[in-house]
C-alpha atoms as a PDB file:
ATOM      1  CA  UNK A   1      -1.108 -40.485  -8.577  1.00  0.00           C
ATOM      2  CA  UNK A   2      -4.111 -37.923  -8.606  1.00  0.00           C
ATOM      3  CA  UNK A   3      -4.685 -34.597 -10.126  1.00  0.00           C
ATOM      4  CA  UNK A   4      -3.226 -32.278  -7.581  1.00  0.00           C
ATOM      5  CA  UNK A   5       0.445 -34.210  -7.566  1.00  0.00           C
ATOM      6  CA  UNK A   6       0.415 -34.618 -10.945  1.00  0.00           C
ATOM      7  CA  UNK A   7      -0.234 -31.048 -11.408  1.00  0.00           C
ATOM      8  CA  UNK A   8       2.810 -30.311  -8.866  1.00  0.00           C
ATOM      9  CA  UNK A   9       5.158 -32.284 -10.752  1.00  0.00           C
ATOM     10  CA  UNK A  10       3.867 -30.390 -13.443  1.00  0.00           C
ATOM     11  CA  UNK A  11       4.756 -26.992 -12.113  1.00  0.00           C
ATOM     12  CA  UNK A  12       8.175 -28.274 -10.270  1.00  0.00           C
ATOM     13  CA  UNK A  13       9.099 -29.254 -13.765  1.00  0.00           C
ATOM     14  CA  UNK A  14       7.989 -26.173 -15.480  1.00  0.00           C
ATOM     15  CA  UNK A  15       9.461 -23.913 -13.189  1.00  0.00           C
ATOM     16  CA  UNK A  16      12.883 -25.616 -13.413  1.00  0.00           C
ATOM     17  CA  UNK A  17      12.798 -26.132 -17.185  1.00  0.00           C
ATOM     18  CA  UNK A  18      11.512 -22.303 -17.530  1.00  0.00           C
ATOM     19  CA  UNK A  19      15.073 -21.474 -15.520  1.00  0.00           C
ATOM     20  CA  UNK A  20      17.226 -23.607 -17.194  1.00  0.00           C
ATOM     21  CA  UNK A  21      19.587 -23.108 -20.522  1.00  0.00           C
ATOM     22  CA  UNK A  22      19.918 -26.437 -21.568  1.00  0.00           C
ATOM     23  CA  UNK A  23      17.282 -29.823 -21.002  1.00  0.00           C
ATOM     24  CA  UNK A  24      18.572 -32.919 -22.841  1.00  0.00           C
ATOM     25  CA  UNK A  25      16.344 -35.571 -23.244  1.00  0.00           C
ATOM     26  CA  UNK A  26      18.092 -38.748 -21.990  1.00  0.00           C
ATOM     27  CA  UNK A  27      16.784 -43.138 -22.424  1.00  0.00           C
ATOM     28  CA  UNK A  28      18.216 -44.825 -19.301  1.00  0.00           C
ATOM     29  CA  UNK A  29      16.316 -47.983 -19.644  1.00  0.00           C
ATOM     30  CA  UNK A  30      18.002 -50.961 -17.683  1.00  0.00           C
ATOM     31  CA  UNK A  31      20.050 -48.720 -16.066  1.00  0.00           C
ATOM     32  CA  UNK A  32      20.367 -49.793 -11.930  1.00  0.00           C
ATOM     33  CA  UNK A  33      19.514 -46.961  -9.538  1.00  0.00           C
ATOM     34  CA  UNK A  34      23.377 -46.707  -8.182  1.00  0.00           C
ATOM     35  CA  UNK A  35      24.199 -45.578 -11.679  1.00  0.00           C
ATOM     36  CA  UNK A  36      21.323 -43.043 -12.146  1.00  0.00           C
ATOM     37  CA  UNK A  37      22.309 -41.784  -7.996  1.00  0.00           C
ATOM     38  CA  UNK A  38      26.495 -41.326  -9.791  1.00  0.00           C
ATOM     39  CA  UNK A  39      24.765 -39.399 -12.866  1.00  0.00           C
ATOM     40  CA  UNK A  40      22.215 -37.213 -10.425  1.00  0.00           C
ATOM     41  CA  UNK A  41      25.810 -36.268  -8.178  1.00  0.00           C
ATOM     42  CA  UNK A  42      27.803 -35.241 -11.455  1.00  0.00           C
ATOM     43  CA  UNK A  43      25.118 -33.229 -13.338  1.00  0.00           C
ATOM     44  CA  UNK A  44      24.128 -31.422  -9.570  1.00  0.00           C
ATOM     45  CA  UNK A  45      27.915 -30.960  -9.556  1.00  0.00           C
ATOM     46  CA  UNK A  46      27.725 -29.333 -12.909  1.00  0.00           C
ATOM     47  CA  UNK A  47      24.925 -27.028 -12.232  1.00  0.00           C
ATOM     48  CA  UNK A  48      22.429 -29.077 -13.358  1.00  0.00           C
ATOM     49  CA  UNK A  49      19.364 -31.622 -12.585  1.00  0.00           C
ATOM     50  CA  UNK A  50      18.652 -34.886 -13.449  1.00  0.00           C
ATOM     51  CA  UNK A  51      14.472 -35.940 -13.295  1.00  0.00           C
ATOM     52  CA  UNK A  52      12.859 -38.940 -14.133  1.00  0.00           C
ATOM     53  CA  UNK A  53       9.489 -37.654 -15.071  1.00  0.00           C
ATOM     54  CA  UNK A  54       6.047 -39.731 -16.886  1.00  0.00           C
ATOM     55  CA  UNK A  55       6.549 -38.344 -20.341  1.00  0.00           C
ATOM     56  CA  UNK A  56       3.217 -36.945 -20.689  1.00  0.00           C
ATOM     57  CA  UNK A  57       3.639 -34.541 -17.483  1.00  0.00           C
ATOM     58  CA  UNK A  58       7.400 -33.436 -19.101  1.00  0.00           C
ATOM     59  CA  UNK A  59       5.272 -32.930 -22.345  1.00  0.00           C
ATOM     60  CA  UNK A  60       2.857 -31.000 -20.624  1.00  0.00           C
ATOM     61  CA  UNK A  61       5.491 -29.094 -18.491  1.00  0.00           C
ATOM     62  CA  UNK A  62       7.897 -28.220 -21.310  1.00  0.00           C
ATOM     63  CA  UNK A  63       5.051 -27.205 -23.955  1.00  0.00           C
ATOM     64  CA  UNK A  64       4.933 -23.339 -22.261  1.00  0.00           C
ATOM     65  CA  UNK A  65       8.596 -23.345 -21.890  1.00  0.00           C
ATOM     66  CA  UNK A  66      11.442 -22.362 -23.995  1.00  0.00           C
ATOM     67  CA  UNK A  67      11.986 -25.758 -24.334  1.00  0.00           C
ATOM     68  CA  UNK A  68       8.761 -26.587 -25.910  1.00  0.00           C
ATOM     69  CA  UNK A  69      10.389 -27.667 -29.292  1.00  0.00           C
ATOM     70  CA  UNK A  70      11.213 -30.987 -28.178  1.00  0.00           C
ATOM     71  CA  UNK A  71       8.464 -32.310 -26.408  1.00  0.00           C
ATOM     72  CA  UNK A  72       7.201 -34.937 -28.889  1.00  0.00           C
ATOM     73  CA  UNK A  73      10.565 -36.946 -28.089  1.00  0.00           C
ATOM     74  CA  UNK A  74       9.208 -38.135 -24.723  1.00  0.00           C
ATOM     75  CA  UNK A  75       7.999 -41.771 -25.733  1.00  0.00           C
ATOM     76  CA  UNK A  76       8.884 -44.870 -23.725  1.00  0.00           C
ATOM     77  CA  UNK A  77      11.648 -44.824 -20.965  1.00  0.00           C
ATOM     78  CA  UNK A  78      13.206 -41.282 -20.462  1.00  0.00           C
ATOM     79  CA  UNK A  79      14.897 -38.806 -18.091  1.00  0.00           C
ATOM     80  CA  UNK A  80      15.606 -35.323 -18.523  1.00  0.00           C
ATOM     81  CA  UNK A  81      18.792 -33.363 -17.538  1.00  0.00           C
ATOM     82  CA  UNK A  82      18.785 -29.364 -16.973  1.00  0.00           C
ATOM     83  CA  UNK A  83      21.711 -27.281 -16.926  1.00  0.00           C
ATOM     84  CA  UNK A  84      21.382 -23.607 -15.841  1.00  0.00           C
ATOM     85  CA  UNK A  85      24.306 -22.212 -15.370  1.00  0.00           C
ATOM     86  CA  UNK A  86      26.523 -23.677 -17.722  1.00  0.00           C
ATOM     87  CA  UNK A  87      24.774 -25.453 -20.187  1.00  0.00           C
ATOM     88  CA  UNK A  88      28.011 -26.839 -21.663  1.00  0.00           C
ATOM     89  CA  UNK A  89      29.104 -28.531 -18.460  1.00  0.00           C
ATOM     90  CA  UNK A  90      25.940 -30.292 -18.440  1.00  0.00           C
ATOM     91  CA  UNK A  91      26.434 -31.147 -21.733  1.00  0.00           C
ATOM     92  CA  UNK A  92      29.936 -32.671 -21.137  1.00  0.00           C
ATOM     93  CA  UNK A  93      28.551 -34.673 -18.122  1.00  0.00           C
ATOM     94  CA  UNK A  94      25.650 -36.104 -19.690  1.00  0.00           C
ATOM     95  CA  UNK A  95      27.802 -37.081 -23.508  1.00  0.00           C
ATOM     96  CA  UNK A  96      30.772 -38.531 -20.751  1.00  0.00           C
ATOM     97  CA  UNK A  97      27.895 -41.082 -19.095  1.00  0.00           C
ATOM     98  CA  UNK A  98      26.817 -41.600 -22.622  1.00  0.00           C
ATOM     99  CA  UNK A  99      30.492 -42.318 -23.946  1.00  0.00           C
ATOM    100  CA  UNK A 100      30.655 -45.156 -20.716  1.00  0.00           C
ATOM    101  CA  UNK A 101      27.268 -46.521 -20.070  1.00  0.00           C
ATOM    102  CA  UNK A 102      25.669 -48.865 -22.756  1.00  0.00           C
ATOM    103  CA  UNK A 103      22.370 -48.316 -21.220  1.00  0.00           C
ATOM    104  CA  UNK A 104      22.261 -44.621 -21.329  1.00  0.00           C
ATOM    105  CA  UNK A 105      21.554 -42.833 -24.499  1.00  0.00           C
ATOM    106  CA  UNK A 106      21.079 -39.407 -25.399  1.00  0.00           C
ATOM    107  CA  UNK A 107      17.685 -38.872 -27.348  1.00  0.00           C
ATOM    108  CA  UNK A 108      17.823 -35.103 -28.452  1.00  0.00           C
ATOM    109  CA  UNK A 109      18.418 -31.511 -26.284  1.00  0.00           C
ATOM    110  CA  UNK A 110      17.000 -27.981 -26.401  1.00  0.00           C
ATOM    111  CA  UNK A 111      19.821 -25.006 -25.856  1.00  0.00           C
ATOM    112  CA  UNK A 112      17.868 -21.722 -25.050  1.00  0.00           C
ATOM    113  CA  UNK A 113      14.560 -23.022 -27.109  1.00  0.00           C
ATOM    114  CA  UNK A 114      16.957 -24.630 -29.989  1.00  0.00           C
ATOM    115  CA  UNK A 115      16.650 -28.224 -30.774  1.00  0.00           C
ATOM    116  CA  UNK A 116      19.688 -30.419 -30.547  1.00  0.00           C
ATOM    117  CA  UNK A 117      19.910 -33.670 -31.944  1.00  0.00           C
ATOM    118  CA  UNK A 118      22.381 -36.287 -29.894  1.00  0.00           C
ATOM    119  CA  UNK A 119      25.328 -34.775 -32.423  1.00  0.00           C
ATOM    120  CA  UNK A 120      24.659 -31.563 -31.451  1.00  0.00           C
ATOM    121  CA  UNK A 121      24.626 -32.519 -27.818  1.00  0.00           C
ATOM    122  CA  UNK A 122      27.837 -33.901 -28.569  1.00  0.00           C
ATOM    123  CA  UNK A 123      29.427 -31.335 -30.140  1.00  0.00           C
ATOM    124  CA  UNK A 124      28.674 -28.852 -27.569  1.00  0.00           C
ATOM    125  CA  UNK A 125      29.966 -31.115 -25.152  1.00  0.00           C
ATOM    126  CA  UNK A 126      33.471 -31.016 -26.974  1.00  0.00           C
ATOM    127  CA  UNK A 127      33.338 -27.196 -26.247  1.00  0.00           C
ATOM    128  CA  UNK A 128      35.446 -25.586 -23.796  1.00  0.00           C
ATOM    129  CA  UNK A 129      33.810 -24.486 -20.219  1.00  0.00           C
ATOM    130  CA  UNK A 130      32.926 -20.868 -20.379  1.00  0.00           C
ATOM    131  CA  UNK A 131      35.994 -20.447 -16.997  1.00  0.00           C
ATOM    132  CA  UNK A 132      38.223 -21.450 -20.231  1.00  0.00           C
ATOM    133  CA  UNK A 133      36.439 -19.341 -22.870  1.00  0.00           C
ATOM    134  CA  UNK A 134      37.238 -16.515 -20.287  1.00  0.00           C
ATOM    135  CA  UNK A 135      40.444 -17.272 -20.128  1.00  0.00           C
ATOM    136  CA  UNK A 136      41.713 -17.451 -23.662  1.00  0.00           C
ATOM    137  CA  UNK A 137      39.410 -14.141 -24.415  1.00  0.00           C
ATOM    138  CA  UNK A 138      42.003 -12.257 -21.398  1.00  0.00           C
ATOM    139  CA  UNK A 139      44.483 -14.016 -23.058  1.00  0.00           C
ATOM    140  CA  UNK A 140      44.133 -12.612 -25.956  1.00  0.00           C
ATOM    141  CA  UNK A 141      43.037  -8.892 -24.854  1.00  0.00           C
ATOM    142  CA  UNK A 142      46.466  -9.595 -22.487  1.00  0.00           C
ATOM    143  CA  UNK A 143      48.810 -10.066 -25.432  1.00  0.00           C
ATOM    144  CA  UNK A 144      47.866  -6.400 -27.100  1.00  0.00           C
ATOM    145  CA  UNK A 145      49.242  -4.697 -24.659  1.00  0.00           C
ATOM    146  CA  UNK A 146      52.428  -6.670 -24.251  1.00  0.00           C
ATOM    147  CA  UNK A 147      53.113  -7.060 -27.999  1.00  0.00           C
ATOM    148  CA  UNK A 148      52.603  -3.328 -27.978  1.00  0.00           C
ATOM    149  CA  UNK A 149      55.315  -2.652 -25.321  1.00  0.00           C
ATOM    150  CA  UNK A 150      57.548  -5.652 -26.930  1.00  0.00           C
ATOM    151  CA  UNK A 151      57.600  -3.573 -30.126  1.00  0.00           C
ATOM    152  CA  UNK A 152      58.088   0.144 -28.937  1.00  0.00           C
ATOM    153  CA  UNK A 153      60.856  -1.789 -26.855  1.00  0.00           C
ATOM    154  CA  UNK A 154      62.320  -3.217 -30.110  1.00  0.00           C
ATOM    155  CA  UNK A 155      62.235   0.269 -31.670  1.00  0.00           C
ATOM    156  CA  UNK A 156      64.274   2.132 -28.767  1.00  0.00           C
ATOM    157  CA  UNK A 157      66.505  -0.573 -28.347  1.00  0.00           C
ATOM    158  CA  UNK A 158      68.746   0.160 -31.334  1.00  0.00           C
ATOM    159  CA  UNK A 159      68.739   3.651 -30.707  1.00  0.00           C
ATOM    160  CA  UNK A 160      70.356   2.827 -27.106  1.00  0.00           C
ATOM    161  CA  UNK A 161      72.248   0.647 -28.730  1.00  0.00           C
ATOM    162  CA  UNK A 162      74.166   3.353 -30.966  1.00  0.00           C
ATOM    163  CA  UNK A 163      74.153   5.483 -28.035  1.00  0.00           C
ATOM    164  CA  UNK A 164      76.106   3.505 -25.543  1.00  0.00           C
ATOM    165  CA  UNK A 165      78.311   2.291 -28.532  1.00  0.00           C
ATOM    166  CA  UNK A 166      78.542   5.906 -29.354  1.00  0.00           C
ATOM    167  CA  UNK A 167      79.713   7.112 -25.953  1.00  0.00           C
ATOM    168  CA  UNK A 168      82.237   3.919 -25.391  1.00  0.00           C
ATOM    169  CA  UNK A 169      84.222   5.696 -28.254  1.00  0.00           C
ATOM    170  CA  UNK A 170      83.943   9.391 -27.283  1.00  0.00           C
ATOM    171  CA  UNK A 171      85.231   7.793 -23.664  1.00  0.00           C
ATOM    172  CA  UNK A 172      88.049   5.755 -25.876  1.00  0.00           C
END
């Protein structure tokens, strides 16, 4: 490989990692190319990307990133994942290979320039999706309003109450 595509990689890494929320650094050593093709489809279908990069160009692309703070964990075999959109669904995909492939590790990750160790990436992984953070946040805004109506119901209800009871008699 010369200069000038090594100094493309370079920038096609940069540029991606510069976008993205979330780069976990991944070991995939032994690992057949079918399984690394199944883990590129589910992190692109998560919003993410999945390179295979020489670790001194990811070194060199991630040191004037956001991501810079874990570029001295790219030694022997290793991949990276991004996730820009969600970085928790990336998360989720990448822990999920882990969890099922005994060749596939997960080294360390970097959320918005913040370290992660492989707990951490785990952890984050165990979070809900942000459609489902969304949801329970409505949820909850939702049940003001209706507990609010439930109770002025509940205080009008007696009064009606009396009243109907009240004009049963006068008709008796």
């Amino acid at each position: 490989m010369n200069k000038s595509e090594k100094a493309a990689i370079i920038e096609q890494v940069r540029a991606k990692a510069a976008d993205a929320s979330i780069v976990v650094v991944t070991d995939f050593k032994g690992m057949s190319v079918e399984e690394l093709t199944a883990l590129r489809v589910k992190i692109r279908q998560a919003g993410g990307e999945y390179y295979v990069v020489k670790n001194t160009l990811a070194r060199i692309a991630l040191s004037d990133t956001t991501h810079a703070v874990i570029s001295e964990n790219f030694k022997e075999n290793c991949a990276i994942a991004l996730g820009f959109s969600d970085p928790v669904a990336v998360a989720k995909v990448v822990s999920d290979f882990a969890k099922d492939s005994k060749l596939f590790a997960i080294r360390c990750g970097s959320l918005e320039g913040k370290a992660l160790s492989q707990a951490d990436v785990d952890a984050l992984a165990k979070m809900p999706s942000k459609e489902q953070l969304i949801a329970q946040a409505l949820g909850t805004m939702n049940q003001v309003p209706t507990g609010l109506v439930s109770l002025m119901a509940n205080m009008v209800r007696p009064l009606l109450y009396a009243l109907k009871d009240l004009e049963s008699k006068k008709a008796a």
